[in-house]
C-alpha atoms as a PDB file:
ATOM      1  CA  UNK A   1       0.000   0.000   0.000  1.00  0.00           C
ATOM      2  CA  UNK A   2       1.015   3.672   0.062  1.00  0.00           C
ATOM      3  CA  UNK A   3       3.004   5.362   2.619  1.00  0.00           C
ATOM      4  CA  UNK A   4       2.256   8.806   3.105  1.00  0.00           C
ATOM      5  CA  UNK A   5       5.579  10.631   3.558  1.00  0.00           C
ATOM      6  CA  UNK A   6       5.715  12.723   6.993  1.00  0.00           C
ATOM      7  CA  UNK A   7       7.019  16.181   5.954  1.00  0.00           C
ATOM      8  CA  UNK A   8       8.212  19.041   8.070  1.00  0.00           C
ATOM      9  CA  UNK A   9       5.762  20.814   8.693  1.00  0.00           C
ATOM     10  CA  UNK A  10       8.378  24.231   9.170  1.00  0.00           C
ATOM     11  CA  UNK A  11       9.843  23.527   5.634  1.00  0.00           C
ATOM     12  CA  UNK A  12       8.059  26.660   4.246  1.00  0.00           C
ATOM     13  CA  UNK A  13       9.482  28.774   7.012  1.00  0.00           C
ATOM     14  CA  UNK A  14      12.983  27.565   6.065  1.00  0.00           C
ATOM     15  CA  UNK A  15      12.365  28.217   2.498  1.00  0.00           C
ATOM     16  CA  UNK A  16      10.727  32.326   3.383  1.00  0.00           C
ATOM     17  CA  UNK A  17      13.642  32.580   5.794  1.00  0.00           C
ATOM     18  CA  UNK A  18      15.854  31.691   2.238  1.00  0.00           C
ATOM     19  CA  UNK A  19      14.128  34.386  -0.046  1.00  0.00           C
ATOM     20  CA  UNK A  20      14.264  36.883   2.649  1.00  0.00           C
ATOM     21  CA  UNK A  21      17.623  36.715   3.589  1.00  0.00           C
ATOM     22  CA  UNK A  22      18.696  36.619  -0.636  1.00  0.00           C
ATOM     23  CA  UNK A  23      16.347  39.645  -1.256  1.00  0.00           C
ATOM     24  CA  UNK A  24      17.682  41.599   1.891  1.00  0.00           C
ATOM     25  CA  UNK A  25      21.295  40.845   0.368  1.00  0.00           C
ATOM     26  CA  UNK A  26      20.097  42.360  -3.096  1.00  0.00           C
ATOM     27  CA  UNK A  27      18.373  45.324  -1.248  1.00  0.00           C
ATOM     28  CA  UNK A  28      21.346  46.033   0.996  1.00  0.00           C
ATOM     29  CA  UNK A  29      23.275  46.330  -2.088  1.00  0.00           C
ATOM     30  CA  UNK A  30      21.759  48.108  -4.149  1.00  0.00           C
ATOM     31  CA  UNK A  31      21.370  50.414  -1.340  1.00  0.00           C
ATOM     32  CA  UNK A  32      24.748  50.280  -0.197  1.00  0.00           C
ATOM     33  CA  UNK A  33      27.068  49.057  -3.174  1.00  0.00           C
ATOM     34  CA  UNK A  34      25.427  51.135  -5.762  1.00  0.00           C
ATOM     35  CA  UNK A  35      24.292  54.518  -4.373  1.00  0.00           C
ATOM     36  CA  UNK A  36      20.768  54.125  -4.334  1.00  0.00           C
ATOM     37  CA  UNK A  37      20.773  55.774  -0.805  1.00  0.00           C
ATOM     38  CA  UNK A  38      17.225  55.856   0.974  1.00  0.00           C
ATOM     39  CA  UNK A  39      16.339  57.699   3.806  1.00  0.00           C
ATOM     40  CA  UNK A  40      17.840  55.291   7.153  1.00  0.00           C
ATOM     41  CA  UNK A  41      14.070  55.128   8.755  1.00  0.00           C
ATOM     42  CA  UNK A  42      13.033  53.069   5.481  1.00  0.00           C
ATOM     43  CA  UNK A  43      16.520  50.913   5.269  1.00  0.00           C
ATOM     44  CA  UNK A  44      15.606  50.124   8.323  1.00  0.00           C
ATOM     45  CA  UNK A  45      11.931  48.808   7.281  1.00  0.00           C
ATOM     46  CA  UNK A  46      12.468  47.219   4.760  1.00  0.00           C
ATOM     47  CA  UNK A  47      15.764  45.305   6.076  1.00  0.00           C
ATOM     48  CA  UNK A  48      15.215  44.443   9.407  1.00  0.00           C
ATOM     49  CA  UNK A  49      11.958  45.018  10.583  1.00  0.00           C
ATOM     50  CA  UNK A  50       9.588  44.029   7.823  1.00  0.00           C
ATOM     51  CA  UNK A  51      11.572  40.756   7.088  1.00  0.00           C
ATOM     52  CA  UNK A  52      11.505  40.129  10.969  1.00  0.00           C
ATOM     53  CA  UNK A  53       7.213  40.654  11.564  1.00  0.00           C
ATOM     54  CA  UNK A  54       6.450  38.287   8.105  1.00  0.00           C
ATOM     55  CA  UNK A  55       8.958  35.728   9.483  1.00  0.00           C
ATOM     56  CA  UNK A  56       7.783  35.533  13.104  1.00  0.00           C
ATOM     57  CA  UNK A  57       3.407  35.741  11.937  1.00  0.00           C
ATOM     58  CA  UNK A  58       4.775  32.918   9.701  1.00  0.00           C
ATOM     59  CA  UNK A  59       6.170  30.786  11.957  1.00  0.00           C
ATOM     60  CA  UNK A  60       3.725  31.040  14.425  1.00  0.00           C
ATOM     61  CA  UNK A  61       1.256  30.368  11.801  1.00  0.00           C
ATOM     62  CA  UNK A  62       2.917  27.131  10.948  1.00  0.00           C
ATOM     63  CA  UNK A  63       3.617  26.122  14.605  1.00  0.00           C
ATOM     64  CA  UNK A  64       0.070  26.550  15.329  1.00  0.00           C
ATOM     65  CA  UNK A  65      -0.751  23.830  12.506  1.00  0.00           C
ATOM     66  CA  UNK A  66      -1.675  20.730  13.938  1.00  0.00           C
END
């Protein structure tokens, strides 16, 4: 018969946390690296503290899976 195979349930997570971290790196240069200077309040936002509320809602979302 067939097995069902028992994933991990955080393997989304792991892949967001991937795409985050690679656009961050393409953000932070362009910012940094290429002269595209923003203002610091939104290198700020859109580095750190946007990235860090969308991972921690979606972990807790798939934590809360059962």
């Amino acid at each position: 018969m067939t097995e069902s195979v028992r994933r991990n349930r955080l393997l989304p997570w792991y892949i967001g946390v991937v795409i985050i971290i690679l656009c961050d790196l393409y953000v932070a240069y362009e910012m940094f690296f290429r002269g595209h200077m923003a203002p610091s309040m939104p290198e700020v936002a859109v580095l750190i503290f946007i990235p860090g509320v969308y991972l921690a809602l979606m972990y807790l979302t798939f934590i809360s899976q059962d």
